[in-house]
PDB file of N, CA and C in Angstrom:
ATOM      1  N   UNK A   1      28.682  25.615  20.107  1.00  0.00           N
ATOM      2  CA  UNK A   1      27.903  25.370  18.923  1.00  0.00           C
ATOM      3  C   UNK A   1      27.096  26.629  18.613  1.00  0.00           C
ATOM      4  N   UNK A   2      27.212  26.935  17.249  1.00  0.00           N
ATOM      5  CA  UNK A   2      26.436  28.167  16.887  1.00  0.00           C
ATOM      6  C   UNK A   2      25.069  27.984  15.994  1.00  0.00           C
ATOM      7  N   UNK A   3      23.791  28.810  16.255  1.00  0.00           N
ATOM      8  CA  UNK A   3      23.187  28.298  15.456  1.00  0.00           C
ATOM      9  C   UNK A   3      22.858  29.488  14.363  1.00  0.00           C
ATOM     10  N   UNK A   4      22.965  28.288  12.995  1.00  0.00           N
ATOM     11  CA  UNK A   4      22.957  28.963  11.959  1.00  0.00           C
ATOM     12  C   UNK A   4      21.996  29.183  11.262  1.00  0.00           C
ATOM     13  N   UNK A   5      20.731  28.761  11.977  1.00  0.00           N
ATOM     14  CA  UNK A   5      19.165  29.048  11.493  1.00  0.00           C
ATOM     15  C   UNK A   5      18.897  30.103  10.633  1.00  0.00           C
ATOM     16  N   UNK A   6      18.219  30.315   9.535  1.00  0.00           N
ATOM     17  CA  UNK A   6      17.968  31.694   9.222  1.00  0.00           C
ATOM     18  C   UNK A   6      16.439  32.371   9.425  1.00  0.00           C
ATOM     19  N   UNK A   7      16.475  33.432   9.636  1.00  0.00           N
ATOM     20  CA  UNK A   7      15.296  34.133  10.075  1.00  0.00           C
ATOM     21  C   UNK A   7      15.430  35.204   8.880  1.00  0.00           C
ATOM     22  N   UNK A   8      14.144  35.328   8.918  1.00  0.00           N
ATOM     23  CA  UNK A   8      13.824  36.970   8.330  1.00  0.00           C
ATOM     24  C   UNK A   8      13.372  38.084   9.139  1.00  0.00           C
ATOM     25  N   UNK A   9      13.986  39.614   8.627  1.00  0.00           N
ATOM     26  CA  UNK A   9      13.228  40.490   9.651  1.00  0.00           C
ATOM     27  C   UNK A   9      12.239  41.430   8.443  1.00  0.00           C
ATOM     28  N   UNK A  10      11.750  42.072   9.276  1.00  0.00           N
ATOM     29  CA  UNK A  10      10.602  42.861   8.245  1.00  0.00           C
ATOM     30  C   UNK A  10      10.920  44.078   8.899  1.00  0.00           C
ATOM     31  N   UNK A  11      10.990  45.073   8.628  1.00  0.00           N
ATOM     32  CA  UNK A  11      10.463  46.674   8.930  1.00  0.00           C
ATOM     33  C   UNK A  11      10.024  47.094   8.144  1.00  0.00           C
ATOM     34  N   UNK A  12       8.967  47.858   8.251  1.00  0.00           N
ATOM     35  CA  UNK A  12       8.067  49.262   8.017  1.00  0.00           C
ATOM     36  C   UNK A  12       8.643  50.975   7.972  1.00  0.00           C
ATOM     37  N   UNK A  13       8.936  51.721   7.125  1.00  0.00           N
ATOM     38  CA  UNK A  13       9.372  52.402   7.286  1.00  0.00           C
ATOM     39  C   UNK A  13       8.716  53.872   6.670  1.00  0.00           C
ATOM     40  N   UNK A  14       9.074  54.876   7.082  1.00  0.00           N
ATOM     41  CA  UNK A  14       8.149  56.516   6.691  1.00  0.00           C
ATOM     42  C   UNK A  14       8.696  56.703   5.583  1.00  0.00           C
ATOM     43  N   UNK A  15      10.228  56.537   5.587  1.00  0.00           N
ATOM     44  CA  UNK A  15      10.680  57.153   4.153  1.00  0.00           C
ATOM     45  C   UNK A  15      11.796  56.392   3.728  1.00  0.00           C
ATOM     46  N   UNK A  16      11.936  56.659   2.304  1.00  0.00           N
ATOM     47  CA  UNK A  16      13.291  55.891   1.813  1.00  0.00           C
ATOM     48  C   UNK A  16      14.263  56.706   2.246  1.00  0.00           C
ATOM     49  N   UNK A  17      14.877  57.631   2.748  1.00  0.00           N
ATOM     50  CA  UNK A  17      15.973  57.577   3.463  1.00  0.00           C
ATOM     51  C   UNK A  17      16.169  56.645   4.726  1.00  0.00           C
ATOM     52  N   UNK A  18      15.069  56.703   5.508  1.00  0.00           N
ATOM     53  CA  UNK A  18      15.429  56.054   6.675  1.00  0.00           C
ATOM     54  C   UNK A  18      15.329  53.978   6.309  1.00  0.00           C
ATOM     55  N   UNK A  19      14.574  54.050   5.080  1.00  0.00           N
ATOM     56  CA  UNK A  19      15.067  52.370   5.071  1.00  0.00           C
ATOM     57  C   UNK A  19      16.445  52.539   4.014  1.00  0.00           C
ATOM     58  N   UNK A  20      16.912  53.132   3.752  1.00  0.00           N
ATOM     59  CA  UNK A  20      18.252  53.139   3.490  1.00  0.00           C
ATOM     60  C   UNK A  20      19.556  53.305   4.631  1.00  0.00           C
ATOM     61  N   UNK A  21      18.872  53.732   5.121  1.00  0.00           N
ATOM     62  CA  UNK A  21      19.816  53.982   6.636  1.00  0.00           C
ATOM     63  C   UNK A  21      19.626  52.534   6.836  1.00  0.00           C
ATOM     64  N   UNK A  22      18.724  51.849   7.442  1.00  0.00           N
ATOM     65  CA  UNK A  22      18.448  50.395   7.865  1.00  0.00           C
ATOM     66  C   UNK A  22      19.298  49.363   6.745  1.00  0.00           C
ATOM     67  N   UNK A  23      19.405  49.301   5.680  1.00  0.00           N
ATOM     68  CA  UNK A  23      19.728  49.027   4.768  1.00  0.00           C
ATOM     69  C   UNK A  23      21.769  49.325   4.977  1.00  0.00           C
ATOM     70  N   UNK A  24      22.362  50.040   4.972  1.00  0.00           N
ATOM     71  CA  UNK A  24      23.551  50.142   5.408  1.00  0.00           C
ATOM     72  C   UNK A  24      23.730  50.151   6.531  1.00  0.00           C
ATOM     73  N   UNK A  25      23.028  49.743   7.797  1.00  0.00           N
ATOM     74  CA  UNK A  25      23.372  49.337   9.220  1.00  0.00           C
ATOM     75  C   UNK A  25      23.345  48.049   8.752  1.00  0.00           C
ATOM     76  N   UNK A  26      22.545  47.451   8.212  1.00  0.00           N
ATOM     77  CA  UNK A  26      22.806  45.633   7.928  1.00  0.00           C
ATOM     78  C   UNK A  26      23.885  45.437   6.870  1.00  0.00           C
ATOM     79  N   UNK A  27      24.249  46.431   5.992  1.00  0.00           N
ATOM     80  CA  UNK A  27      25.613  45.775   5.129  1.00  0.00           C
ATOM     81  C   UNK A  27      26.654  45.987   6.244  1.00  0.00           C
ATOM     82  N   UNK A  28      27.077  47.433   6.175  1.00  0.00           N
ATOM     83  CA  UNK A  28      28.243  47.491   6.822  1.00  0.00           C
ATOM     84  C   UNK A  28      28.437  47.465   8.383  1.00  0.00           C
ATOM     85  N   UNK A  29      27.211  47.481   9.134  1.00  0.00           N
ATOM     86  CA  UNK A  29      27.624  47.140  10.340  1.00  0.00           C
ATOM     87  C   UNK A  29      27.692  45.592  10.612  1.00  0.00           C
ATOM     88  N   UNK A  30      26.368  44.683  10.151  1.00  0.00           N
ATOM     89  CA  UNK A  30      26.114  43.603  10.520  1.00  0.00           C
ATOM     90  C   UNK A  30      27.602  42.599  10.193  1.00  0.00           C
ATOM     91  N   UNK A  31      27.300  42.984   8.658  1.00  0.00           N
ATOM     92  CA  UNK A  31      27.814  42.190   7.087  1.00  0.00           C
ATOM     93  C   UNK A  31      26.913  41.374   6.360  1.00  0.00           C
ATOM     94  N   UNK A  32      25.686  42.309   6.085  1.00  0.00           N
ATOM     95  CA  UNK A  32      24.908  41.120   4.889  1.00  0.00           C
ATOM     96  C   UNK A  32      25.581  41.520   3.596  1.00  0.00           C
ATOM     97  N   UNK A  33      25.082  40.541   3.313  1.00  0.00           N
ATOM     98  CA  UNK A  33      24.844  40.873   1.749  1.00  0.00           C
ATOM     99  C   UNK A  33      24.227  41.171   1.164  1.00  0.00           C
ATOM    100  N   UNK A  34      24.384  42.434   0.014  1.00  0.00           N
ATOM    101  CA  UNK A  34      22.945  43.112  -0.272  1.00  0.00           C
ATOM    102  C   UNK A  34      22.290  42.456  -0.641  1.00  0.00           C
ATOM    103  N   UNK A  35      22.117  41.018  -1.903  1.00  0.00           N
ATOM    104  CA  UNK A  35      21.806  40.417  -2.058  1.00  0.00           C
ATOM    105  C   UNK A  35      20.688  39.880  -1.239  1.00  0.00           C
ATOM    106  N   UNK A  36      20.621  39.681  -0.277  1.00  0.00           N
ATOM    107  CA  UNK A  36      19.918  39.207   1.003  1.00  0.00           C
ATOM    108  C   UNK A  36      19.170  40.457   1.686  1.00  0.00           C
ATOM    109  N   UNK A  37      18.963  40.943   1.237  1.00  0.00           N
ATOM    110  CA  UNK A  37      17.753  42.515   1.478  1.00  0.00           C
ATOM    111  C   UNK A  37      16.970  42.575   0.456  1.00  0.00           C
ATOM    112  N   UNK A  38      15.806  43.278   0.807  1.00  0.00           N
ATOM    113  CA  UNK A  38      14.834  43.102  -0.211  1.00  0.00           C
ATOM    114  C   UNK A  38      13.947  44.267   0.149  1.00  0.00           C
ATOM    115  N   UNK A  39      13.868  45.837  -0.420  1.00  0.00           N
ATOM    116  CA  UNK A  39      13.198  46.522  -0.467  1.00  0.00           C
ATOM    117  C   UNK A  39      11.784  46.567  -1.152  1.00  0.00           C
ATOM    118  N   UNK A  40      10.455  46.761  -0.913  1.00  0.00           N
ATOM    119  CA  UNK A  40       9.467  47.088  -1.411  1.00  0.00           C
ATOM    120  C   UNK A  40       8.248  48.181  -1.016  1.00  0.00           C
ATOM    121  N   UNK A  41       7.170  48.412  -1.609  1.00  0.00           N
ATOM    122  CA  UNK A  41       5.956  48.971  -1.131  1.00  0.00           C
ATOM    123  C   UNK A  41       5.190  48.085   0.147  1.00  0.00           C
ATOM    124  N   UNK A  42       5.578  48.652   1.150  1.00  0.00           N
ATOM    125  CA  UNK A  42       4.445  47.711   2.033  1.00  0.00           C
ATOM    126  C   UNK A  42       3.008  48.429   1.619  1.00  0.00           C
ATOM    127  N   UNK A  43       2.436  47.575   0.703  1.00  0.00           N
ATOM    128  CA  UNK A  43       0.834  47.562   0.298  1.00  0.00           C
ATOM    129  C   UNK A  43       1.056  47.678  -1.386  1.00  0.00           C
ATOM    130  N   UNK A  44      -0.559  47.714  -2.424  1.00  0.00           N
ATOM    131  CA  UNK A  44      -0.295  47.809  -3.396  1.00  0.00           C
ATOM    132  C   UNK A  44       0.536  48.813  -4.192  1.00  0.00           C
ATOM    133  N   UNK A  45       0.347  49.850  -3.691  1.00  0.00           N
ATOM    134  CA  UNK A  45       0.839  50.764  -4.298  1.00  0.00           C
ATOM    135  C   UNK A  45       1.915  51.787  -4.374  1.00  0.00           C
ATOM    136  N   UNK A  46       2.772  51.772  -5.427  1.00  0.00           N
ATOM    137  CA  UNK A  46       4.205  52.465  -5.424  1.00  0.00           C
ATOM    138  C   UNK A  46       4.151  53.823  -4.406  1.00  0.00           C
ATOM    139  N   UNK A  47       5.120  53.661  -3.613  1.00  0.00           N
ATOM    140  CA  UNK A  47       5.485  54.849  -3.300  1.00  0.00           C
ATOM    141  C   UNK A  47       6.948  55.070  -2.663  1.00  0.00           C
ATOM    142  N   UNK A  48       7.310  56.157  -2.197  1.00  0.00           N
ATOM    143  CA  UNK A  48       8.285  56.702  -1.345  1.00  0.00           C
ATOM    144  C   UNK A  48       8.270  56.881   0.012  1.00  0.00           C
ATOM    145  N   UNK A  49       7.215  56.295   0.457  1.00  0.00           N
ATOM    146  CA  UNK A  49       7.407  56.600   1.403  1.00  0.00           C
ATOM    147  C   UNK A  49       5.689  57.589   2.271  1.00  0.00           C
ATOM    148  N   UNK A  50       5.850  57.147   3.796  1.00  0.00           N
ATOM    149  CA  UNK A  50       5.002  58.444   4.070  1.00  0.00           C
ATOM    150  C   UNK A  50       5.112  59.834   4.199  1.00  0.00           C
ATOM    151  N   UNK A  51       6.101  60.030   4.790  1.00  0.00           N
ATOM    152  CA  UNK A  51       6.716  61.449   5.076  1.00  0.00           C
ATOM    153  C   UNK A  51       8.049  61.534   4.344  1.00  0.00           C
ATOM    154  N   UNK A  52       7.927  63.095   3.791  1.00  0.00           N
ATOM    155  CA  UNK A  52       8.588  63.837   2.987  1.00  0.00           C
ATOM    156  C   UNK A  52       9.765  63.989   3.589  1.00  0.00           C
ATOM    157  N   UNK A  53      10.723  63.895   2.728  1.00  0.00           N
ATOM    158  CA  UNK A  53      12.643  64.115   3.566  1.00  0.00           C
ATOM    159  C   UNK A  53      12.744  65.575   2.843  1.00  0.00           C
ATOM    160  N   UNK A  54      13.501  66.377   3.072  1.00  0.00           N
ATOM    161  CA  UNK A  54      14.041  67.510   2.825  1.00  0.00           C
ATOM    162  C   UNK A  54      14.633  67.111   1.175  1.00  0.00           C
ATOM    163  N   UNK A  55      14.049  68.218   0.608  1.00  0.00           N
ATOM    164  CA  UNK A  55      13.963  67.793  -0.832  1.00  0.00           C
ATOM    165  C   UNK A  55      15.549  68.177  -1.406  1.00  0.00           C
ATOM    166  N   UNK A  56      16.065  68.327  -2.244  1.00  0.00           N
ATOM    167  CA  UNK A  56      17.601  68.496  -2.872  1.00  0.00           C
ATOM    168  C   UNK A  56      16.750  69.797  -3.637  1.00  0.00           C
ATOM    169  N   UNK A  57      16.034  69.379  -4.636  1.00  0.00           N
ATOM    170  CA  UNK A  57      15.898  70.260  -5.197  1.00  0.00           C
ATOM    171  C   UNK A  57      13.858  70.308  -5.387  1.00  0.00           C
ATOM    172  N   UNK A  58      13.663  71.491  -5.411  1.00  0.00           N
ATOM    173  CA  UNK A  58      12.310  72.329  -5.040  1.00  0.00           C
ATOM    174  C   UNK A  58      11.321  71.822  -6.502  1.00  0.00           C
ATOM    175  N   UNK A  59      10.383  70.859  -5.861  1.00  0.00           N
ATOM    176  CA  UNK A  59       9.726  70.266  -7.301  1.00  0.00           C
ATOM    177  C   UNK A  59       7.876  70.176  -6.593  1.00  0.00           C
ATOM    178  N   UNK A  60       7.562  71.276  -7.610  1.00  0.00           N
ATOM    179  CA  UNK A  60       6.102  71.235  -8.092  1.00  0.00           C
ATOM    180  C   UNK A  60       5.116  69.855  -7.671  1.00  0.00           C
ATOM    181  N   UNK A  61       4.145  70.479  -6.655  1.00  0.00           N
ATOM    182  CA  UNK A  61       3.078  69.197  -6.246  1.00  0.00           C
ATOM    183  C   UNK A  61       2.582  68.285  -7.160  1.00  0.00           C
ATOM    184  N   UNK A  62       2.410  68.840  -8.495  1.00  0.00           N
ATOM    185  CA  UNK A  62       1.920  68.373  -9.946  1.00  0.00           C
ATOM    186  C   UNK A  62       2.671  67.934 -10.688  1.00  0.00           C
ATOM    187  N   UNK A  63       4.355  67.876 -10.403  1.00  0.00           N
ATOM    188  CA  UNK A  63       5.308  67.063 -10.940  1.00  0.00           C
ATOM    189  C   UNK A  63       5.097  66.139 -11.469  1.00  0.00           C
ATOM    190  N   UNK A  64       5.258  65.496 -12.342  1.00  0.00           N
ATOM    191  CA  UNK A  64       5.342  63.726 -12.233  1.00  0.00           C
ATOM    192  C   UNK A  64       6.878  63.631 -11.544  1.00  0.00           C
ATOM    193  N   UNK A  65       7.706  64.289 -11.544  1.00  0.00           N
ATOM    194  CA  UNK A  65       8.663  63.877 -10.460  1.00  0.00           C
ATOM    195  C   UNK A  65       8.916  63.936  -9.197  1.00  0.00           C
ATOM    196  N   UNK A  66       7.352  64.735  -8.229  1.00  0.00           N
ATOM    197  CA  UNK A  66       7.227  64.521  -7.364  1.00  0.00           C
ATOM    198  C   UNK A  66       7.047  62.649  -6.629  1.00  0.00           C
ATOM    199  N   UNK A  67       7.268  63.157  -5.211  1.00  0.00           N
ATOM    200  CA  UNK A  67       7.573  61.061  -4.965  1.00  0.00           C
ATOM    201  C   UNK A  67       6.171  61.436  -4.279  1.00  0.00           C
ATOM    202  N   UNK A  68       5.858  59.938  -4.378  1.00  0.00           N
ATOM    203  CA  UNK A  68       4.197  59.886  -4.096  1.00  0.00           C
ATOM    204  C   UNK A  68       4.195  59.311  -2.697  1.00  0.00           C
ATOM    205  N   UNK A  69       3.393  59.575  -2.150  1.00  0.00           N
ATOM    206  CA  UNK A  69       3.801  59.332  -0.702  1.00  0.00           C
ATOM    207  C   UNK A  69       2.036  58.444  -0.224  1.00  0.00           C
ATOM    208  N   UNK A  70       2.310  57.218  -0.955  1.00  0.00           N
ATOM    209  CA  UNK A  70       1.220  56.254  -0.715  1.00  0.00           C
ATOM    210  C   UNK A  70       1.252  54.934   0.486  1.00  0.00           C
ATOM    211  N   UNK A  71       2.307  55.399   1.491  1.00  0.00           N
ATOM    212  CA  UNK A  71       2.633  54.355   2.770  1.00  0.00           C
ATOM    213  C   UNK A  71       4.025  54.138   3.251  1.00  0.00           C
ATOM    214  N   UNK A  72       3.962  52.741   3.342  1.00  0.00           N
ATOM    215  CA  UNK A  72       5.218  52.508   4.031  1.00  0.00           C
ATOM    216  C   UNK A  72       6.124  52.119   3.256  1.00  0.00           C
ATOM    217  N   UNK A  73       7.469  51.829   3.434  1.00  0.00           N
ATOM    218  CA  UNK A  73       8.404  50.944   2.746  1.00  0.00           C
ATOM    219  C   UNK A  73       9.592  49.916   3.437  1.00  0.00           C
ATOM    220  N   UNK A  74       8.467  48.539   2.919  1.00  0.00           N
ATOM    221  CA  UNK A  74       9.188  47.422   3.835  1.00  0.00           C
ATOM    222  C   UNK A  74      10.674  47.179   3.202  1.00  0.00           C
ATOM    223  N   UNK A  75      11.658  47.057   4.382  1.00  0.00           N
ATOM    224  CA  UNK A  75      12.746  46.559   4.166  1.00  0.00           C
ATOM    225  C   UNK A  75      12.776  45.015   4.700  1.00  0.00           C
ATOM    226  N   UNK A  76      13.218  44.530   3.911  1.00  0.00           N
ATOM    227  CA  UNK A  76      13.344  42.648   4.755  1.00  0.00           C
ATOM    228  C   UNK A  76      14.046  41.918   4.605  1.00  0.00           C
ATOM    229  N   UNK A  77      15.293  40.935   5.119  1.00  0.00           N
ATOM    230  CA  UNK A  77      16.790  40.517   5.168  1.00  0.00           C
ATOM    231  C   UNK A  77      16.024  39.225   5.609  1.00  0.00           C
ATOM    232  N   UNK A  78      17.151  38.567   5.056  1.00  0.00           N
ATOM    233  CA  UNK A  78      17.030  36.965   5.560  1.00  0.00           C
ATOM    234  C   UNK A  78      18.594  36.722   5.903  1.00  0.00           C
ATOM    235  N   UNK A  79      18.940  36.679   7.665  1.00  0.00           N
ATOM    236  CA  UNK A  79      20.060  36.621   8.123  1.00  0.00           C
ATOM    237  C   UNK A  79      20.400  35.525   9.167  1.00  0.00           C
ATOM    238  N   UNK A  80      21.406  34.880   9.465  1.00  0.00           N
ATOM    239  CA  UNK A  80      21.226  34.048  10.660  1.00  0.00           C
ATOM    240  C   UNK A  80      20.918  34.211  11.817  1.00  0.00           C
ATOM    241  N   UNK A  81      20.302  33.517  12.611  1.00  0.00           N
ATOM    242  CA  UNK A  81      19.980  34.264  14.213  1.00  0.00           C
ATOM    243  C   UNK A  81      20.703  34.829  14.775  1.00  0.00           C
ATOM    244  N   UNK A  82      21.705  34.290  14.965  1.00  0.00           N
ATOM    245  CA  UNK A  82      22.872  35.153  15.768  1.00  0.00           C
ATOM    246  C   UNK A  82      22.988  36.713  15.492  1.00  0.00           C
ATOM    247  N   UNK A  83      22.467  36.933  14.703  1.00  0.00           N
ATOM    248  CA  UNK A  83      22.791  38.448  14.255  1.00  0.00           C
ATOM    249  C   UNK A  83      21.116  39.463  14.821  1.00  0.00           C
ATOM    250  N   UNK A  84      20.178  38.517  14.715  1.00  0.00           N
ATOM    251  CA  UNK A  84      18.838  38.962  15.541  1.00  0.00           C
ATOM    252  C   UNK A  84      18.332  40.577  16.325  1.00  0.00           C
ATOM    253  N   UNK A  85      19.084  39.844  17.205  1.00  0.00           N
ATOM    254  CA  UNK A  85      19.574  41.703  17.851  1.00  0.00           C
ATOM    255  C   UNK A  85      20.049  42.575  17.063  1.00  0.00           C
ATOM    256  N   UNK A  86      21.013  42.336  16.849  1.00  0.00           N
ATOM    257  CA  UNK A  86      22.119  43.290  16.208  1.00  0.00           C
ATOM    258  C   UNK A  86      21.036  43.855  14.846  1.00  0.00           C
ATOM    259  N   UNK A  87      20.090  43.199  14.433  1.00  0.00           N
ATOM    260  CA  UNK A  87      19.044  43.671  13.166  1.00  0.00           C
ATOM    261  C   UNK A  87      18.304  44.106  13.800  1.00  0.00           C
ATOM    262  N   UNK A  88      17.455  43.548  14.499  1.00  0.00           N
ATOM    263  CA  UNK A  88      16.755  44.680  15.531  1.00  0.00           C
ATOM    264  C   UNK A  88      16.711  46.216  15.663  1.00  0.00           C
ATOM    265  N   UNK A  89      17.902  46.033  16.460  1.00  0.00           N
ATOM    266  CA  UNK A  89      18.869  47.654  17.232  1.00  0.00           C
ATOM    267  C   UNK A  89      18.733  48.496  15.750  1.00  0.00           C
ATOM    268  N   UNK A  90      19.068  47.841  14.081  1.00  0.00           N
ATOM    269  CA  UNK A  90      19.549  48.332  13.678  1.00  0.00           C
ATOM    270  C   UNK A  90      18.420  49.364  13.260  1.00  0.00           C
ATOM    271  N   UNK A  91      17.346  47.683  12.353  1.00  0.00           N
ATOM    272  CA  UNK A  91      16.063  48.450  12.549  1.00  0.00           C
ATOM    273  C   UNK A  91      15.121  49.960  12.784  1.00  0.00           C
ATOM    274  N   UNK A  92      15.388  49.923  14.279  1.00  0.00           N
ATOM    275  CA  UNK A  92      15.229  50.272  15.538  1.00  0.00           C
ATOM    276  C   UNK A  92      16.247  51.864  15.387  1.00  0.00           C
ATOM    277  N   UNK A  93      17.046  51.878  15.474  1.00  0.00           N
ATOM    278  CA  UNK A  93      17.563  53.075  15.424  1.00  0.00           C
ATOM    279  C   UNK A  93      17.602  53.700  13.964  1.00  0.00           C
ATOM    280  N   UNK A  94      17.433  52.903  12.988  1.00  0.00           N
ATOM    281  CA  UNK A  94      17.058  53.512  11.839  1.00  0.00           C
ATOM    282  C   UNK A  94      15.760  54.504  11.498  1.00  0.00           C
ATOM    283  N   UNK A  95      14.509  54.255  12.301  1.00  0.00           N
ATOM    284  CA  UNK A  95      13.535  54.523  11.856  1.00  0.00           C
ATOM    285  C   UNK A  95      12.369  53.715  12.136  1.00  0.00           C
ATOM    286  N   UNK A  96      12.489  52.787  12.153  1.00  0.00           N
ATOM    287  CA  UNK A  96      11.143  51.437  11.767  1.00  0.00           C
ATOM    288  C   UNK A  96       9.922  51.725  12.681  1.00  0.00           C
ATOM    289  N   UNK A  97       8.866  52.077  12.131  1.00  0.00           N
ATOM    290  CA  UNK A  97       7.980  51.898  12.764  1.00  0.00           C
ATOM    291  C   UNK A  97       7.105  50.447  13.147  1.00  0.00           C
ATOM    292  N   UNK A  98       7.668  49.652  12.524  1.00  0.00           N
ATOM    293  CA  UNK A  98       7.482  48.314  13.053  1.00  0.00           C
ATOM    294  C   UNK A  98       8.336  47.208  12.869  1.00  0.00           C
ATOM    295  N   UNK A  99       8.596  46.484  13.634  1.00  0.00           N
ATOM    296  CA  UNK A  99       9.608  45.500  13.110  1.00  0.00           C
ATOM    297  C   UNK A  99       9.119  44.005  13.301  1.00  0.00           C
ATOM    298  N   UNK A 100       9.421  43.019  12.732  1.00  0.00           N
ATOM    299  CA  UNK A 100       8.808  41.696  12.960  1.00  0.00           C
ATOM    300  C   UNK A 100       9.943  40.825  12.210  1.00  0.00           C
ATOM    301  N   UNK A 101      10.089  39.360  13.078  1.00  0.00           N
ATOM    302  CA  UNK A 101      11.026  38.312  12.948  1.00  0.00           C
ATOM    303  C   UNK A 101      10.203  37.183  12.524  1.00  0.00           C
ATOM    304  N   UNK A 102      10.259  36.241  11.736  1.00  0.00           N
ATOM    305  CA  UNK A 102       9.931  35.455  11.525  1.00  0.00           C
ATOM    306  C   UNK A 102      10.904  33.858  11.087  1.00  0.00           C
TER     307      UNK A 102
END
């Protein structure tokens, strides 16, 4: 018997690359569905992230197309238990500076 409970996970993350990394360890490794992920600002205010990724192209502190770097960015899936770990690890080797199951 398997159980098909669903849980949610939460991570915290420095930058939108690395919750994008987290983000394709749960499509294509797990098999969610994107549908079932849910990126946001962990806190009020928009940002990218805390720390800066290696830029593509070289943009002015005073940009408005600079990314604002006002915290974290929660990633959060609602998946069946069985997969628990396997979100975890993924989490976890993605980046997450925090992770939480509920």
């Amino acid at each position: 018997m398997s159980d098909d409970s669903v849980v949610t996970i939460r991570g915290i993350f420095a930058s939108r690359e690395t919750a994008d990394l987290a983000i394709e360890h749960l499509v294509q490794g797990i098999g969610l569905d994107r549908s079932d992920i849910f990126v946001q600002a962990d806190g009020a205010s928009n940002t990218s992230g805390e720390a800066d990724e290696e830029p593509v192209v070289e943009l002015a502190e005073e940009s408005a197309l600079a990314p604002q770097l006002n915290g974290g960015i929660e990633v959060s899936a609602d998946l069946a238990s069985r997969f628990r770990s396997k979100a975890v690890d993924a989490f976890n080797e993605a980046g997450a500076t925090e992770v939480t199951i509920t």
